[in-house]
Structure formats: structure tokens, C-alpha cells
PDB file of N, CA and C in Angstrom:
ATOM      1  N   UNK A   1     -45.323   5.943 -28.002  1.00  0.00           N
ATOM      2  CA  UNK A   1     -44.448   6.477 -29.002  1.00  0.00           C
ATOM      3  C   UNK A   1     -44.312   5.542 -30.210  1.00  0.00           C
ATOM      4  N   UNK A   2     -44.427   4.485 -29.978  1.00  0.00           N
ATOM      5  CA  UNK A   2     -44.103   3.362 -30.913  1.00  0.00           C
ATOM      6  C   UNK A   2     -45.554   3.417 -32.036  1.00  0.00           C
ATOM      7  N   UNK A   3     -46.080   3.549 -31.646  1.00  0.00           N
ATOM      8  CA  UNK A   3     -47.386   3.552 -32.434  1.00  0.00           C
ATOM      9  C   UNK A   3     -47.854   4.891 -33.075  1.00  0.00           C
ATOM     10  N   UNK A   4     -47.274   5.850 -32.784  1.00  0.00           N
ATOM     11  CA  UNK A   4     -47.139   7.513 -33.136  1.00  0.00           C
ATOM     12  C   UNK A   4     -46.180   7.570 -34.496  1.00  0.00           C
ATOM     13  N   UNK A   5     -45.305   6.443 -34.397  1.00  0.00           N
ATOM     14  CA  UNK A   5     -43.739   6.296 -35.138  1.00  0.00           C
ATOM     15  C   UNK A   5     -44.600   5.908 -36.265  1.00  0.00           C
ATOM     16  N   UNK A   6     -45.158   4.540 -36.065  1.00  0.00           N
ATOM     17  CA  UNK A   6     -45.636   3.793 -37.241  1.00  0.00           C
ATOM     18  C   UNK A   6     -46.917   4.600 -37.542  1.00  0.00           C
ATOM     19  N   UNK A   7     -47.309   5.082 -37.314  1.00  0.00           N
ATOM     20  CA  UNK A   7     -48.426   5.966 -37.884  1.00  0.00           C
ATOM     21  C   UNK A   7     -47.598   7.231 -39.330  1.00  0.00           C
ATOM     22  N   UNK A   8     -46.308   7.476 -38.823  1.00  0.00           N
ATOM     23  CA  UNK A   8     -46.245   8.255 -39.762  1.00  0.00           C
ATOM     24  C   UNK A   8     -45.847   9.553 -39.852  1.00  0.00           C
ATOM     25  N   UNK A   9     -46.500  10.088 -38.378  1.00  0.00           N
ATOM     26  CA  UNK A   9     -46.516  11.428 -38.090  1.00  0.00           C
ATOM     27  C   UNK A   9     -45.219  12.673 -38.038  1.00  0.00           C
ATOM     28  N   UNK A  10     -45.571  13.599 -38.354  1.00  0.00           N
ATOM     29  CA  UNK A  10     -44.329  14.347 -38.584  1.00  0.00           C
ATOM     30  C   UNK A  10     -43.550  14.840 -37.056  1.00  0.00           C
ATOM     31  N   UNK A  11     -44.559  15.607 -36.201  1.00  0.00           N
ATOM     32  CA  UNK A  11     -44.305  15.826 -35.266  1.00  0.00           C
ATOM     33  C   UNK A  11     -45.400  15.715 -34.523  1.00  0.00           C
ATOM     34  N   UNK A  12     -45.338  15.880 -33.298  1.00  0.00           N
ATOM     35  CA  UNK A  12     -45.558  15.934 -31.584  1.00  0.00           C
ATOM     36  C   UNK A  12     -45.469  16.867 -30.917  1.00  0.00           C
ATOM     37  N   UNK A  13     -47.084  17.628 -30.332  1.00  0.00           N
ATOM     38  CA  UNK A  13     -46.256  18.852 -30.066  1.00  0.00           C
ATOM     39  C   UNK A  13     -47.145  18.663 -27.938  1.00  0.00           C
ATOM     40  N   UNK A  14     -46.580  18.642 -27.320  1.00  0.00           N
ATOM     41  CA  UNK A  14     -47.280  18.316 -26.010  1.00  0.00           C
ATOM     42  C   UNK A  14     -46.919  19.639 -24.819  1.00  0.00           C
ATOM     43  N   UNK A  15     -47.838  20.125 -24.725  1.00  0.00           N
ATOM     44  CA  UNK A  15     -48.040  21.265 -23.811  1.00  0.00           C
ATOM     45  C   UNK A  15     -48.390  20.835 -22.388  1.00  0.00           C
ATOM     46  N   UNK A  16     -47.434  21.640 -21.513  1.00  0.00           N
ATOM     47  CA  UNK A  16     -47.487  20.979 -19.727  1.00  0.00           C
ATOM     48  C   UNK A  16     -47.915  22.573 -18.745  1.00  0.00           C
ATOM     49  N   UNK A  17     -48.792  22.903 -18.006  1.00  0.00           N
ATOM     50  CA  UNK A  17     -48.926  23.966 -17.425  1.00  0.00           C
ATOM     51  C   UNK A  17     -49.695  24.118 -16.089  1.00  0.00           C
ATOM     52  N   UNK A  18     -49.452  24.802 -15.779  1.00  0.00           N
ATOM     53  CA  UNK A  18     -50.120  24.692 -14.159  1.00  0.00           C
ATOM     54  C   UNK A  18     -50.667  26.435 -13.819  1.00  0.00           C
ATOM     55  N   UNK A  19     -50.953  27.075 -12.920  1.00  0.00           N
ATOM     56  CA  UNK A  19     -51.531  27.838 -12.303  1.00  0.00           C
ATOM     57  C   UNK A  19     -50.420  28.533 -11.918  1.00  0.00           C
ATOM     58  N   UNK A  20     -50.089  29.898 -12.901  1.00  0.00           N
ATOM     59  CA  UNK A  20     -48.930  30.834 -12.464  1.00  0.00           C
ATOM     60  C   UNK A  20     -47.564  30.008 -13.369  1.00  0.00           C
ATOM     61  N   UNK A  21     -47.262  28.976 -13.972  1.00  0.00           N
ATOM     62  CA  UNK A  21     -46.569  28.537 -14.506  1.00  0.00           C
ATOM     63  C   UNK A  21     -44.949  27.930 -14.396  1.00  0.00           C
ATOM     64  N   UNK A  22     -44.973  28.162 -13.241  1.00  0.00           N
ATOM     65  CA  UNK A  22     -43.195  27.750 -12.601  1.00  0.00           C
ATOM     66  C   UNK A  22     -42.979  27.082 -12.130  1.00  0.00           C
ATOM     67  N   UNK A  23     -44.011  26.292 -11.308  1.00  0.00           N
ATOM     68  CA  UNK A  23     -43.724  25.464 -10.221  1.00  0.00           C
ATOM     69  C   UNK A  23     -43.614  23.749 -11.279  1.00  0.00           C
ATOM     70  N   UNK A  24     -44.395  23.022 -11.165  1.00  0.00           N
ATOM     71  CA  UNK A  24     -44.591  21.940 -11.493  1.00  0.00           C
ATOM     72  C   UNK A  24     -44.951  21.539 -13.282  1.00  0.00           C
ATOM     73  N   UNK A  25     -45.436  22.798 -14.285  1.00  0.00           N
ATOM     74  CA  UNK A  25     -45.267  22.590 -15.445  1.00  0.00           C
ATOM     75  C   UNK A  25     -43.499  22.820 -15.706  1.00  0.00           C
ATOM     76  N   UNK A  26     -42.828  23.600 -15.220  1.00  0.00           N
ATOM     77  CA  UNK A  26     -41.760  23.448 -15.840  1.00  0.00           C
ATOM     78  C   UNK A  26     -40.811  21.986 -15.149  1.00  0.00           C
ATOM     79  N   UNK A  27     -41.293  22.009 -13.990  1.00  0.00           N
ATOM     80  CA  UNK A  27     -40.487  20.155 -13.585  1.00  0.00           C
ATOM     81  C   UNK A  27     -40.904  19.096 -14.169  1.00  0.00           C
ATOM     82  N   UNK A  28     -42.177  18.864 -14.645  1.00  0.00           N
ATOM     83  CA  UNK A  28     -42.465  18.079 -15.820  1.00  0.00           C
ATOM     84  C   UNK A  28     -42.522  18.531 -16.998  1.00  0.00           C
ATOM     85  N   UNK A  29     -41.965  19.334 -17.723  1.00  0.00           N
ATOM     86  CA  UNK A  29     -41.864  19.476 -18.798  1.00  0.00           C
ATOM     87  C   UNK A  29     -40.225  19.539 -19.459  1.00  0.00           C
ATOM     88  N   UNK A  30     -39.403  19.732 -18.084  1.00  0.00           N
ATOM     89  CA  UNK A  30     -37.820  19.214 -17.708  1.00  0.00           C
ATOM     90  C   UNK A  30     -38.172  17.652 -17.965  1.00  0.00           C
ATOM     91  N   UNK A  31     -38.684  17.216 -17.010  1.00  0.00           N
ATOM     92  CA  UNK A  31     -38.523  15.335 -16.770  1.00  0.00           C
ATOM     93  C   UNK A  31     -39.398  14.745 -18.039  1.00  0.00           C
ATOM     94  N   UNK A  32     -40.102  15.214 -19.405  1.00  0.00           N
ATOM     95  CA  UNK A  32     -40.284  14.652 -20.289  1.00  0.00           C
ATOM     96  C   UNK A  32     -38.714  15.106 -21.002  1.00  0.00           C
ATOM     97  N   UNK A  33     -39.095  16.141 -21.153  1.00  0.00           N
ATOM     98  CA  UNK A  33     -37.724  15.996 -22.218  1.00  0.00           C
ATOM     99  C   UNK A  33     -36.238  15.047 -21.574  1.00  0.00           C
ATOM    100  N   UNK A  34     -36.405  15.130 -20.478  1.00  0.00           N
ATOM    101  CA  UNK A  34     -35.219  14.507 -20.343  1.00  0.00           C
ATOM    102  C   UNK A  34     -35.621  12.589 -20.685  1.00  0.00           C
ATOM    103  N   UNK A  35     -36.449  11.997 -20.612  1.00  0.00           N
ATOM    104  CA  UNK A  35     -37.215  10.916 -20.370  1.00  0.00           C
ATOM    105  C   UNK A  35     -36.900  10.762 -22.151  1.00  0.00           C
ATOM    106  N   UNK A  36     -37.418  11.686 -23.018  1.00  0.00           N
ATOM    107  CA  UNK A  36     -37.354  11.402 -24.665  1.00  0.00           C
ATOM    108  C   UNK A  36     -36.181  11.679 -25.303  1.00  0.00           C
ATOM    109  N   UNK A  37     -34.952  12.629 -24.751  1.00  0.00           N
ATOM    110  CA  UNK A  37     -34.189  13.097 -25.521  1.00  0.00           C
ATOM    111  C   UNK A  37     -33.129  12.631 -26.001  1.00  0.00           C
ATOM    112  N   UNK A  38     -33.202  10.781 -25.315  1.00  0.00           N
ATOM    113  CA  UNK A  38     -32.118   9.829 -25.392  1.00  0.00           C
ATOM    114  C   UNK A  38     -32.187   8.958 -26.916  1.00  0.00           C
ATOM    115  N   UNK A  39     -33.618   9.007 -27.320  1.00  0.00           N
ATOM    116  CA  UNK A  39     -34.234   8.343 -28.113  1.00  0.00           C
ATOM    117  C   UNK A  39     -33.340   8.354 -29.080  1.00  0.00           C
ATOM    118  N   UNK A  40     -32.815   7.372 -30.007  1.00  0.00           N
ATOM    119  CA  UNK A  40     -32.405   8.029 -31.138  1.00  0.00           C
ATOM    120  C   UNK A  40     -33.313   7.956 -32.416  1.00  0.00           C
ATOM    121  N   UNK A  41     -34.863   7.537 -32.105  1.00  0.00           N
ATOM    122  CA  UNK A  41     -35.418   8.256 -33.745  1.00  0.00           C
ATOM    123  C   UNK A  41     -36.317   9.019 -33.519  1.00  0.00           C
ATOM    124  N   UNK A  42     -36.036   9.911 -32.396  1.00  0.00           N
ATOM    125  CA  UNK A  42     -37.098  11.326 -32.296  1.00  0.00           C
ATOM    126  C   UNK A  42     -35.733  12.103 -32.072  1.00  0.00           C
ATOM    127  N   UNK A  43     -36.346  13.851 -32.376  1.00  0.00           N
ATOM    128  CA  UNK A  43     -35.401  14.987 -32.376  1.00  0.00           C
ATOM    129  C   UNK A  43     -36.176  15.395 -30.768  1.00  0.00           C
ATOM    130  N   UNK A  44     -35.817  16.006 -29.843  1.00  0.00           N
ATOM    131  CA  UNK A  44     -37.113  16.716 -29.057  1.00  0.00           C
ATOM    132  C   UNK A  44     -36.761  18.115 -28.714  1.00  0.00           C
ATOM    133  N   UNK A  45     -37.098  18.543 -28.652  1.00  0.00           N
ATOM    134  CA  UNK A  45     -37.047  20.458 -28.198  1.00  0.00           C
ATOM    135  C   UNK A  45     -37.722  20.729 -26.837  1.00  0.00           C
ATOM    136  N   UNK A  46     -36.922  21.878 -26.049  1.00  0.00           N
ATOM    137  CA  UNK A  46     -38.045  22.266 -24.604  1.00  0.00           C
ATOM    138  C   UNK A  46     -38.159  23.117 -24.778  1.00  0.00           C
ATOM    139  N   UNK A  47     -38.872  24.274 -25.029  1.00  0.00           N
ATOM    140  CA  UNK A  47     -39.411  25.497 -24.744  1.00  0.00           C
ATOM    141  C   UNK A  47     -40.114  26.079 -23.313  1.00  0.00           C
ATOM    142  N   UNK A  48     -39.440  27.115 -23.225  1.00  0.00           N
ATOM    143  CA  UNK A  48     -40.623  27.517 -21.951  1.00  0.00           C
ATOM    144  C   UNK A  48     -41.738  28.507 -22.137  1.00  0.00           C
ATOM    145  N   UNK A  49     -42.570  28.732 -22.905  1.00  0.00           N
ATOM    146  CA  UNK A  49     -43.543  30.333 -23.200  1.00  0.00           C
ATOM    147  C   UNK A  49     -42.910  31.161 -22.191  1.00  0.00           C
ATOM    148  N   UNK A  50     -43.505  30.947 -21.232  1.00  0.00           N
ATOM    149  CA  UNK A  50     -43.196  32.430 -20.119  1.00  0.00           C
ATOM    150  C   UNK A  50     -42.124  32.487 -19.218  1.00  0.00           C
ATOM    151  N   UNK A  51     -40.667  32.144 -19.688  1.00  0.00           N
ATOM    152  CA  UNK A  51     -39.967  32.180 -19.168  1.00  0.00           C
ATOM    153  C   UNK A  51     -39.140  33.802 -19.172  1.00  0.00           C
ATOM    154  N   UNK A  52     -39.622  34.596 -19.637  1.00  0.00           N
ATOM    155  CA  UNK A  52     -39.341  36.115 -19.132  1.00  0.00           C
ATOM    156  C   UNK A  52     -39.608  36.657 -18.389  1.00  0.00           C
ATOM    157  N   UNK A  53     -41.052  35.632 -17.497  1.00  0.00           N
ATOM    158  CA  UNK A  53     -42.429  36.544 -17.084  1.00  0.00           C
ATOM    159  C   UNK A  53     -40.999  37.229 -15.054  1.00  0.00           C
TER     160      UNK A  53
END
């Protein structure tokens, strides 16, 4: 992250998924955001795509 910072960059966009989509992309894609969202010089967002399915 530190080197992403000093580079400049606007955003970060990191996609997590697995086979059928529920099981283990959404528990790691919970445990990043929770891991970044303390930061105070990043914003972070979680989305789920197929969380209607």
C-alpha cells in the first residue's frame, strides 16, 4: 500500500471470487475490507456483484 500511495494513484480496485460465489470470496473480501478500512489515508468500499443471486 505504501508504495501504491507514493506512486500517486487515484484508486484500487481488487476483485475476490470463487466458484458459485458465497462461500470464501465473500469471507475474504469481508476480511480485506475489514484489514483496510481502519487506514486513515485510504477511503475503502465493499461491494458484493451477486448478492441478489
Amino acid at each position: 500500500m505504501p508504495q501504491f500511495l507514493h506512486e500517486g494513484k487515484a484508486y484500487l480496485t481488487l476483485a475476490v471470487g470463487c466458484t458459485g460465489g458465497r462461500h470464501r470470496s465473500v469471507a475474504v473480501a469481508k476480511w480485506l475490507y475489514n484489514s483496510l478500512r481502519g487506514r486513515r489515508e485510504i477511503t475503502v468500499s465493499l461491494s458484493h456483484r451477486d448478492r441478489s443471486r
